[in-house]
Each structure stands twice: as C-alpha cells, then as structure tokens.
Protein backbone atom coordinates (compact mmCIF):
# COMPACT_ATOMS: atom_id res chain seq x y z
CA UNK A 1 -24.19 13.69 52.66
CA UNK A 2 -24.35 17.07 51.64
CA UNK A 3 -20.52 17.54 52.48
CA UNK A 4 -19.65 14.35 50.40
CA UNK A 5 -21.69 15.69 47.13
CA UNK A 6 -19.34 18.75 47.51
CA UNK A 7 -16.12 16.48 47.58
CA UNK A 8 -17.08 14.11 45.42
CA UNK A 9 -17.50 17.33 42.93
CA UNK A 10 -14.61 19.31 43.89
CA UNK A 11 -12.51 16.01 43.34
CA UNK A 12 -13.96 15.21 39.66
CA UNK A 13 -13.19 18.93 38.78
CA UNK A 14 -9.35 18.76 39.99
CA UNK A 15 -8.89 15.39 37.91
CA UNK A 16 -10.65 17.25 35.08
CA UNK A 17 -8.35 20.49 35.13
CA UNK A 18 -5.56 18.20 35.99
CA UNK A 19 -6.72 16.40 32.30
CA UNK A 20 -6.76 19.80 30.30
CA UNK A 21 -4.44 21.52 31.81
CA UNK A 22 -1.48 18.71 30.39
CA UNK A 23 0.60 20.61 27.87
CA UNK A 24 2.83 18.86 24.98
CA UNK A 25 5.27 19.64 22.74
CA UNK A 26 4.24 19.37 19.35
CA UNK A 27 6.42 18.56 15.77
CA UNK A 28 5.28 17.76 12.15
CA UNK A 29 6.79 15.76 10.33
CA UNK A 30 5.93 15.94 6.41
CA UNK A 31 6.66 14.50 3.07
CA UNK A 32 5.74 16.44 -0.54
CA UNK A 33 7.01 15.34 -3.98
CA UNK A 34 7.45 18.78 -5.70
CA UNK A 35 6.64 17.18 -8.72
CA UNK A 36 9.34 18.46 -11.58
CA UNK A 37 11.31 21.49 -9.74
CA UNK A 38 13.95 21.94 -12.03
CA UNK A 39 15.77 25.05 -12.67
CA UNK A 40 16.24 26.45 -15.94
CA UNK A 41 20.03 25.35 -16.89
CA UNK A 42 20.58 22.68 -19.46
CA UNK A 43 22.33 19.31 -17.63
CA UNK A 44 24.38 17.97 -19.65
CA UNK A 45 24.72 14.79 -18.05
CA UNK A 46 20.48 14.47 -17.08
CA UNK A 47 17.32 14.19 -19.38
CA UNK A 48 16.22 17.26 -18.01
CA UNK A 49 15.96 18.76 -21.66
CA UNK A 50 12.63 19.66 -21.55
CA UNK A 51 12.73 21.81 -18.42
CA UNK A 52 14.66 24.80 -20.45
CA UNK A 53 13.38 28.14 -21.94
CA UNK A 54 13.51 25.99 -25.34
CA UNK A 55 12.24 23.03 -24.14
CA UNK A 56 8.92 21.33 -24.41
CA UNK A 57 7.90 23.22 -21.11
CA UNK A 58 9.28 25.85 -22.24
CA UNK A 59 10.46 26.54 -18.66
CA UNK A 60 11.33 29.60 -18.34
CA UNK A 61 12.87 32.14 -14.78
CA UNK A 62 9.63 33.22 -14.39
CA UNK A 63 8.04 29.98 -14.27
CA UNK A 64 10.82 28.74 -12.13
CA UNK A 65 10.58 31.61 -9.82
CA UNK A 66 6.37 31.43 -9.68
CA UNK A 67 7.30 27.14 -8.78
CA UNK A 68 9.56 27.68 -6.26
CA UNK A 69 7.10 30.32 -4.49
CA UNK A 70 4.03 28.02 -4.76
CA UNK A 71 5.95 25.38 -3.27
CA UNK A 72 7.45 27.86 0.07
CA UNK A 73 3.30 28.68 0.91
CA UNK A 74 3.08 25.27 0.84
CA UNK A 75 5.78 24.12 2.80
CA UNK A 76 4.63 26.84 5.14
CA UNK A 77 1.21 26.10 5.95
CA UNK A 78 1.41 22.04 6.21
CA UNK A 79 -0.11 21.36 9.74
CA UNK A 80 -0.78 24.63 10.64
CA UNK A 81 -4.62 23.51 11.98
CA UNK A 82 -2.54 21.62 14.51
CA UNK A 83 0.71 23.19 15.12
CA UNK A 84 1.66 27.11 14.32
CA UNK A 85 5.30 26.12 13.28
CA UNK A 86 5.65 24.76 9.82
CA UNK A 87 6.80 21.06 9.64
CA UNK A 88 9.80 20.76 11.51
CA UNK A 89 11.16 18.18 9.01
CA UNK A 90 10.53 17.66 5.30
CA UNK A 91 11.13 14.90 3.24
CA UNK A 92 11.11 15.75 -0.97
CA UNK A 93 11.00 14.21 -4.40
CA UNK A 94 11.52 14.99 -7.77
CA UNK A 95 14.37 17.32 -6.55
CA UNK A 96 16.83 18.26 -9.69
CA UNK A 97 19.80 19.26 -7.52
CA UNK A 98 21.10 20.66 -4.56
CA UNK A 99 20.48 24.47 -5.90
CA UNK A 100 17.08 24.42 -6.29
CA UNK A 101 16.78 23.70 -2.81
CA UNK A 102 18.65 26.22 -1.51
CA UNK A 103 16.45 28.77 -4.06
CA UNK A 104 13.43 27.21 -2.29
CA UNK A 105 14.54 27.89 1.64
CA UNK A 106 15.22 31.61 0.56
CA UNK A 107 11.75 32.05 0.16
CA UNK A 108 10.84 34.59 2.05
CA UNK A 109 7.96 32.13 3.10
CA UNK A 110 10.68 29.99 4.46
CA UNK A 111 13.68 31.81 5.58
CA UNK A 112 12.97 33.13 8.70
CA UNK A 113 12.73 29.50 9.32
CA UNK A 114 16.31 28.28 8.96
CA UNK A 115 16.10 25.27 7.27
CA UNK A 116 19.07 22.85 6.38
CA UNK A 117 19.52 20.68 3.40
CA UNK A 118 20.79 16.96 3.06
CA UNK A 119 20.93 15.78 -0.67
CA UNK A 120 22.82 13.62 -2.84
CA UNK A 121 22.81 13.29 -6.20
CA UNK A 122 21.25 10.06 -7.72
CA UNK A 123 21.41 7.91 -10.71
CA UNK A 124 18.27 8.87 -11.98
CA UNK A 125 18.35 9.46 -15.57
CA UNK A 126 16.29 12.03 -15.32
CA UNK A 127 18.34 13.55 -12.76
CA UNK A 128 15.69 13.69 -9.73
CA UNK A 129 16.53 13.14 -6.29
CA UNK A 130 15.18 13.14 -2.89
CA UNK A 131 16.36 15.26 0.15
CA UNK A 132 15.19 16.31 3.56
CA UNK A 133 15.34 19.77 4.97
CA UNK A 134 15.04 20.48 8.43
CA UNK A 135 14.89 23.19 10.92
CA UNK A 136 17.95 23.79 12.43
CA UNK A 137 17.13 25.17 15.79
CA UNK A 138 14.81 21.92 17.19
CA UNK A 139 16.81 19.38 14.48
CA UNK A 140 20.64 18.32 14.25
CA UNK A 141 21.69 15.46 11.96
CA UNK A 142 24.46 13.01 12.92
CA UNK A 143 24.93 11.10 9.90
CA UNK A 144 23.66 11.01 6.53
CA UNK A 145 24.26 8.50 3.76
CA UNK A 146 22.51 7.17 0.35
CA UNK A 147 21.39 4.04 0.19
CA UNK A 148 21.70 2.83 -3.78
CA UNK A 149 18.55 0.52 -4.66
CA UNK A 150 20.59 -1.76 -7.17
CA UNK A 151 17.55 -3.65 -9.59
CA UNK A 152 17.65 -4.93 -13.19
CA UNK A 153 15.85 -5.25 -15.99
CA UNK A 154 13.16 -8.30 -15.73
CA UNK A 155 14.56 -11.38 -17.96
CA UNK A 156 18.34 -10.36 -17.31
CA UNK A 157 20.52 -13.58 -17.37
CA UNK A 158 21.95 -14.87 -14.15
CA UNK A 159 26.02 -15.19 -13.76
CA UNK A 160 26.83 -19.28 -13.72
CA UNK A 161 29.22 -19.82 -11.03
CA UNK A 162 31.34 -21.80 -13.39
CA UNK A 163 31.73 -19.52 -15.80
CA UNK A 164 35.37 -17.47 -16.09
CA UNK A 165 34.87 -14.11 -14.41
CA UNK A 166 34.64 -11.83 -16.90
CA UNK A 167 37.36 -8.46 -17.22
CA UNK A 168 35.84 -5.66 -14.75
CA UNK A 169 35.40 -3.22 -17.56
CA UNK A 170 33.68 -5.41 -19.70
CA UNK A 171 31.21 -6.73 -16.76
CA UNK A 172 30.42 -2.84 -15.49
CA UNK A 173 29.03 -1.78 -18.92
CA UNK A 174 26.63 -5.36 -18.71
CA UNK A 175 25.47 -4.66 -15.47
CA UNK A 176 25.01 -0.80 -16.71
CA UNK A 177 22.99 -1.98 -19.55
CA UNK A 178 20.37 -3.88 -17.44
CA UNK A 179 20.23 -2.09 -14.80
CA UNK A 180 17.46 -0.09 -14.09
CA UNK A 181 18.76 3.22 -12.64
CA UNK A 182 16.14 5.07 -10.22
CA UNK A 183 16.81 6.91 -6.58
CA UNK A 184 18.50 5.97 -3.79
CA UNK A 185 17.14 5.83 -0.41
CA UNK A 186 18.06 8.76 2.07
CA UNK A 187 18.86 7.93 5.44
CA UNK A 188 19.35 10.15 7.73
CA UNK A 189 20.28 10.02 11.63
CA UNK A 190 19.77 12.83 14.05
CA UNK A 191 18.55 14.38 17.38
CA UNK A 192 14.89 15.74 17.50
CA UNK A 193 15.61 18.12 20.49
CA UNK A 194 17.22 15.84 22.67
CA UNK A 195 15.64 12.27 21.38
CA UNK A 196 17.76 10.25 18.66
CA UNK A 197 15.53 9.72 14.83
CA UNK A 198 16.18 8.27 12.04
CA UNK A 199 14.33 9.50 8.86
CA UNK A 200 14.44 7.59 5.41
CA UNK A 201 13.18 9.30 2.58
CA UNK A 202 12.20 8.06 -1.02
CA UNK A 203 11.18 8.15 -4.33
CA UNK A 204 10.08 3.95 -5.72
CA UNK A 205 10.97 3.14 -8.78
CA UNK A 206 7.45 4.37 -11.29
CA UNK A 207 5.11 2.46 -12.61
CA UNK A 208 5.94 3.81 -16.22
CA UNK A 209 5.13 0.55 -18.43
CA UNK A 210 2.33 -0.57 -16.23
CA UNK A 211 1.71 -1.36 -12.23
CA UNK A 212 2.16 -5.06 -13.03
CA UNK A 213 5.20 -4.86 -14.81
CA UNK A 214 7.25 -2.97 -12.62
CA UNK A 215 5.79 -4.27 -9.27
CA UNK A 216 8.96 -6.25 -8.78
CA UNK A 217 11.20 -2.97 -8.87
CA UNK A 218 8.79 -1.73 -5.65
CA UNK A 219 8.76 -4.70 -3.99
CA UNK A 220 12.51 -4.75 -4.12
CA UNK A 221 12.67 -0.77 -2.79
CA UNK A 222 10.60 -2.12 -0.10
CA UNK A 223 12.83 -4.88 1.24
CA UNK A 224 15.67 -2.52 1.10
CA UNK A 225 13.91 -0.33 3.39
CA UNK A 226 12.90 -3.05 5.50
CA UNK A 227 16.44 -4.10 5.72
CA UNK A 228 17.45 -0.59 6.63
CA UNK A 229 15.16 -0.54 9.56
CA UNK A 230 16.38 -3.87 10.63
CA UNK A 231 19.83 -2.86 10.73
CA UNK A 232 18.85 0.20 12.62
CA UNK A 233 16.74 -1.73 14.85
CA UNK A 234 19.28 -4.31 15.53
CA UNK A 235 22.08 -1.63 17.06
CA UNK A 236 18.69 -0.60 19.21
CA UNK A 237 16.04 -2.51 19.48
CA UNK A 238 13.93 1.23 20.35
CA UNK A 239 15.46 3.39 17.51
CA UNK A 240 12.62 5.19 16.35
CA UNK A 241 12.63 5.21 12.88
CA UNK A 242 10.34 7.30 9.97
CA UNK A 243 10.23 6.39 6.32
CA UNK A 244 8.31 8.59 4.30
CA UNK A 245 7.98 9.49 0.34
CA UNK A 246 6.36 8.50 -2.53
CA UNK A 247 5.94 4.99 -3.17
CA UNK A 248 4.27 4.83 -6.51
CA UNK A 249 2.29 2.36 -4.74
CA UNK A 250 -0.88 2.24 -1.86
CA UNK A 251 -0.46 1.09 1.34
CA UNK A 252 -2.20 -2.30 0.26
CA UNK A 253 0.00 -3.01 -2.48
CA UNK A 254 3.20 -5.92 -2.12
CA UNK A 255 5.74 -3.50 -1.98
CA UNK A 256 4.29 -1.52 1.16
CA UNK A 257 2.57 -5.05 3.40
CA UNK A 258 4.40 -7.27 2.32
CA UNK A 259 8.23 -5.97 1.33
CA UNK A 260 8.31 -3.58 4.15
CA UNK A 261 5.91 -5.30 6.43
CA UNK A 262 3.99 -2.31 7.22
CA UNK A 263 0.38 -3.06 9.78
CA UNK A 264 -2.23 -0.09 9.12
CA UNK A 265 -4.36 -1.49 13.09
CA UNK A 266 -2.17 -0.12 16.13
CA UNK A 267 -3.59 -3.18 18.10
CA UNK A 268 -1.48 -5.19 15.71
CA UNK A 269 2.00 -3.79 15.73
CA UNK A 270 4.38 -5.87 17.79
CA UNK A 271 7.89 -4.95 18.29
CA UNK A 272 9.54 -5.22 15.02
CA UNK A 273 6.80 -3.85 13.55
CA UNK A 274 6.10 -0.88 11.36
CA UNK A 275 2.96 1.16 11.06
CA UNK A 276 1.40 2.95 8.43
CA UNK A 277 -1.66 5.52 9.74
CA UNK A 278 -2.22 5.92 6.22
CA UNK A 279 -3.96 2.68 5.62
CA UNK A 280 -6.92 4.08 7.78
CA UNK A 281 -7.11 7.38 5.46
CA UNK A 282 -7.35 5.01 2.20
CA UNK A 283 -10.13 3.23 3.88
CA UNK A 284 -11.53 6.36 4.38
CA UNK A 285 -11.40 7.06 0.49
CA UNK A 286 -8.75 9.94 0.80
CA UNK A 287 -5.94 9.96 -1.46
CA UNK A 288 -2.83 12.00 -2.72
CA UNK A 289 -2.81 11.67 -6.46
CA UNK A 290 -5.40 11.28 -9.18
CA UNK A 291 -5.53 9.22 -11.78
CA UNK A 292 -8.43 8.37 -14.05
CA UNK A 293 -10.65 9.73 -11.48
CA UNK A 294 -9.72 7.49 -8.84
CA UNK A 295 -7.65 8.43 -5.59
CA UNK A 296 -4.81 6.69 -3.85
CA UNK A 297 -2.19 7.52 -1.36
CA UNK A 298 1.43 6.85 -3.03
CA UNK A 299 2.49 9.76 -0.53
CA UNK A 300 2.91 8.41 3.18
CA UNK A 301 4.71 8.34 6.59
CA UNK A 302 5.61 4.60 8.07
CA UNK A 303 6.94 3.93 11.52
CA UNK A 304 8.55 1.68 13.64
CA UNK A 305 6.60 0.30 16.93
CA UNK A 306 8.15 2.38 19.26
CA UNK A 307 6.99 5.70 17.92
CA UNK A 308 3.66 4.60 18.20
CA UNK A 309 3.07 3.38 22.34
CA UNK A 310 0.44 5.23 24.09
CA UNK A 311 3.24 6.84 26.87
CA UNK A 312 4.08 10.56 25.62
CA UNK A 313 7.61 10.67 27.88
CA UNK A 314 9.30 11.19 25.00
CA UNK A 315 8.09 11.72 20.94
CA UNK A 316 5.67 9.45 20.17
CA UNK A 317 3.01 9.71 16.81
CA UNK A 318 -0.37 10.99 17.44
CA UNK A 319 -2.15 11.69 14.18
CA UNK A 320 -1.83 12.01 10.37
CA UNK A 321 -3.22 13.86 7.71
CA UNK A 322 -3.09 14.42 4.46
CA UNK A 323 -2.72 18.34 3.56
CA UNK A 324 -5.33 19.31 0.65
CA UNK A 325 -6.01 23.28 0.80
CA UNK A 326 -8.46 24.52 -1.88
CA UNK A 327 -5.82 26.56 -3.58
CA UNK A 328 -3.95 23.07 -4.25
CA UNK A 329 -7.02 21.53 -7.02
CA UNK A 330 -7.40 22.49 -10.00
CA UNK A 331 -11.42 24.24 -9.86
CA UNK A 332 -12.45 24.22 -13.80
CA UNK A 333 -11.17 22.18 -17.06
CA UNK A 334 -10.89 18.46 -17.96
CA UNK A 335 -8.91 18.02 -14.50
CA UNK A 336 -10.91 19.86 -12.24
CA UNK A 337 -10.60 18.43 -9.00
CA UNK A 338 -7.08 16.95 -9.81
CA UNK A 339 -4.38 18.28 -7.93
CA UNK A 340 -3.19 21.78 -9.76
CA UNK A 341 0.26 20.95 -11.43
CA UNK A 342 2.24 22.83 -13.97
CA UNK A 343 0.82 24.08 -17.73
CA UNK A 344 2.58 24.95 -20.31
CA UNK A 345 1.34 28.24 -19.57
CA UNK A 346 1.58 28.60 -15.94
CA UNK A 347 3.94 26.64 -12.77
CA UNK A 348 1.40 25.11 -10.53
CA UNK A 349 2.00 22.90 -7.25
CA UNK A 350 2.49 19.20 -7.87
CA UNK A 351 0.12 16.28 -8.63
CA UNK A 352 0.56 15.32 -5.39
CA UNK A 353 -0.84 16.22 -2.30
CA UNK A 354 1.70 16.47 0.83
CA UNK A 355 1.31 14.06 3.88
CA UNK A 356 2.07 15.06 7.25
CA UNK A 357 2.36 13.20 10.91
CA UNK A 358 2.49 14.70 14.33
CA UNK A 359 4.91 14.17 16.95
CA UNK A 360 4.01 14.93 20.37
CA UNK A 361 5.47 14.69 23.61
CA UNK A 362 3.95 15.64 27.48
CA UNK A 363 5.79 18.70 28.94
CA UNK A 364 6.27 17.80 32.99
C-alpha cells in the first residue's frame, strides 16, 4: 500500500509538470482607429481642411509630431500583460494617407520593430482610410486588394429594365450623385510564420444623421464582408480568416448578427460560422467608445470557426481584450473618464480604445 501511495503520487506529479511545462507560441493580433491622424499638408482633392496650421484644429507639426508619438507607445504596449512583443499585426482607421504611416513606424517606439504597410487610398470624402501594418520578420503578405463597399443614398430611384440605357457619362455622374462614398474593405492574404491568414480590415459607414437612419449602409458593409469570407471559405473550407475594425456598430446590432452572421457562445459556432469574443466583453459592460456616458464596443476582432477549435497544432484564438491603460482617459473636465482625444490645445490618443486577440499555438 505504502508503495502504491508513492506511485500513485509520483504519477499525478509527472502529468502535472507534463501540464505546465507545455510551451506555445504566442501572437496579437490588434485593431485601433487613430482617430483623425492627418498630417499637416492641405489635400486638395480631401475635406481635410481643418487639419492645417490655419484650420479649425489649427493642426500644427508639433501637434502632428506629439499624435504620431502618442499613438507609437500605444501601438507598443497593446498586449504586453500577455505577450512581450507588440501586436504582431495591426489593423487602422481614420488613416489620411500612406505617409503618415510611414511617419508613425519611424517612431522610435516602433522601428526597431520593422513593420510593413498595406494601404490604399479610398473614396472617402474626407480622405480616411484603413491599412494594416505588420511585422515583417513573423508576417509575409501574398496578396492584397480593396474591396469598394458600393451603397446609395436611401430613396434613390431604381433603373427600369425597359428604359433606353442611358450615355455612360451621363449615368456615372447619377450614380456619383447618390452614392454614398465611405471606405473600402482591406483584404489582405498572407503567411503567419508558416500558416496561411487572411485579415480584413474596416472602417463602416458612420452613424452621422442618426443610428436608425444609416443602419442600412452597415448592414450592407456587413454582407459584403460576409460575402468576402464566403468566397474565401469556398476556395478552403479551413481558411482562417480575421475581420477586425470599427464598425460604428455593437456586436448586437443588424449589421454585426445578422449581415455578417457573427455567434458571440463558442458552443454555437458551426463550420461556416464566425465568432465574435467581443459579445462576452459587452455583456460584461466593457466598451471602446463613449458616448453620452454610455459604453459600447464599435472596435472588435471576428473570426471564422476554424480559428477558434480547442486543438493548438497550429494558430488558433485564445483570448481577447480590450486595451484601456490609465494614460488613455481623460482624468478631470466635462469628459473625464472618456477616452483622451485631441484639443484644440493639445494631440491626444483617439476616442477609441484599441482591441486586441491572441493567437497561440503548442510548441512540440
């Protein structure tokens, strides 16, 4: 008896060391909209008027230069409790052009980290796109492209089929009136070390003119992103796909259950399915932007049902979070508590908070 106590122990420590000694490789994956970073030149081809020593922001190098540095700590720091490498991949909104960016990654925050840009220009009138950077030495895109999300103006007369088709110049400048120009939809494809992703980023069309009255535009952004997915999904069945940014919506409005399908209970995904680990985290009362003294979570990270199995062969999610330093709220004023945006007197951070996932993956 006594000899069995002493294997029975033994045995229950060697699973248990077997348990903690398991190691994993570890990536996070993050999306922050940087809320306004514009430089200081005058577009002439943007509304981006404003941003411009003479502007209503008066927004001037110093401002610009104080912006782009807030934004590098944070970009540095997202996930850090969990992982000592900054996010390995980092989706971005309200982006003014491809030079900004490149400002940003010189940080010296951010440098030493090597990070690669994909942007395009969108149709956004007031010139603000998305784009992902990355980290070159664990990510290397295949193909990018931008998906345009082509919506009109509510009440805009339908073509009859009889009708002559009208001359193409005359029918551009129709369409161009009524159509309601807003981002496209990034998608890009890639290797994550040695495992194929696909990564989506965006920026939905506002709510500017009320939720109700422009739920239509988000519910439209949402089917094309649920048609993206299903085209990727369709050349593999297991292509692991991420769509992140802000939707100017919760994960309980139409646009996000409903449009793009996404389930917030693991036990429910099937397949096809996409899940959204922020739904748990707005039950929770957590948000990522203030308004009127009530939270929500426009900001979030979606998958597809194969990042999210229980098996850690390859990448596979494990948590999310939502990355809310104190440095990020404003502490005294009318909007203390808020996140701390720009002044007219000083650059702040965004009113947003950034949103972060983990991929992880057991080292044999």
């Amino acid at each position: 008896m006594h000899f069995f106590r002493i294997f029975l122990l033994a045995t229950l420590f060697s699973i248990q060391s077997q348990s903690q000694s398991k190691k994993y490789k570890i990536h996070t994956i993050a999306f922050y909209n940087f809320e306004n970073l514009y430089d200081t030149v005058d577009d002439v081809f943007t509304n981006d008027d404003e941003w411009t020593p003479n502007g209503a922001q008066h927004w001037t190098t110093e401002k610009y230069r104080q912006k782009l540095k807030n934004l590098a700590r944070v970009l540095s720091e997202i996930g850090t409790s969990e992982n000592s490498n900054a996010p390995t991949l980092i989706g971005g909104a309200e982006i003014e052009n491809r030079n900004v960016l490149e400002d940003l990654i010189r940080e010296p925050k951010l440098q030493p980290l090597d990070f690669g840009i994909i942007h395009f220009d969108s149709p956004d009138k007031r010139g603000i796109d998305v784009a992902l950077l990355y980290q070159k030495k664990y990510f290397r895109p295949t193909s990018y492209t931008n998906i345009p999300l082509i919506i009109y103006k509510k009440g805009i007369p339908k073509k009859e089929e009889e009708t002559e088709i009208l001359d193409d110049e005359i029918e551009v400048k129709k369409e161009n009136k009524n159509r309601v120009f807003t981002r496209d939809q990034l998608l890009v494809s890639g290797f994550l070390e040695d495992e194929e992703i696909h990564i989506i980023v965006n920026h939905w069309p506002s709510r500017s003119g009320g939720e109700k009255a422009t739920t239509m535009f988000r519910e439209a952004a949402g089917k094309l992103n649920r048609k993206i997915i299903d085209s990727l999904q369709q050349i593999n069945p297991q292509a692991k796909v991420l769509t992140m940014g802000d939707f100017n919506d919760g994960p309980f409005n139409k646009s996000i259950k409903e449009g793009l399908g996404a389930k917030g209970v693991k036990t429910e995904v099937s397949e096809f399915d996409v899940f959204n680990p922020f739904e748990e985290l707005a039950n929770k009362g957590l948000g990522t932007i203030a308004y009127r003294d009530s939270w929500n979570i426009f900001d979030q990270i979606i998958m597809t049902a194969s990042l999210v199995k229980s098996d850690f062969s390859t990448f596979k999610f494990w948590k999310a979070g939502i990355f809310n330093r104190p440095y990020l709220i404003q502490n005294f004023g009318a909007y203390k508590g808020y996140p701390l945006r720009n002044t007219l007197n000083e650059a702040g951070f965004s009113d947003h908070l950034p949103v972060y996932i983990y991929l992880i993956k057991e080292v044999l």
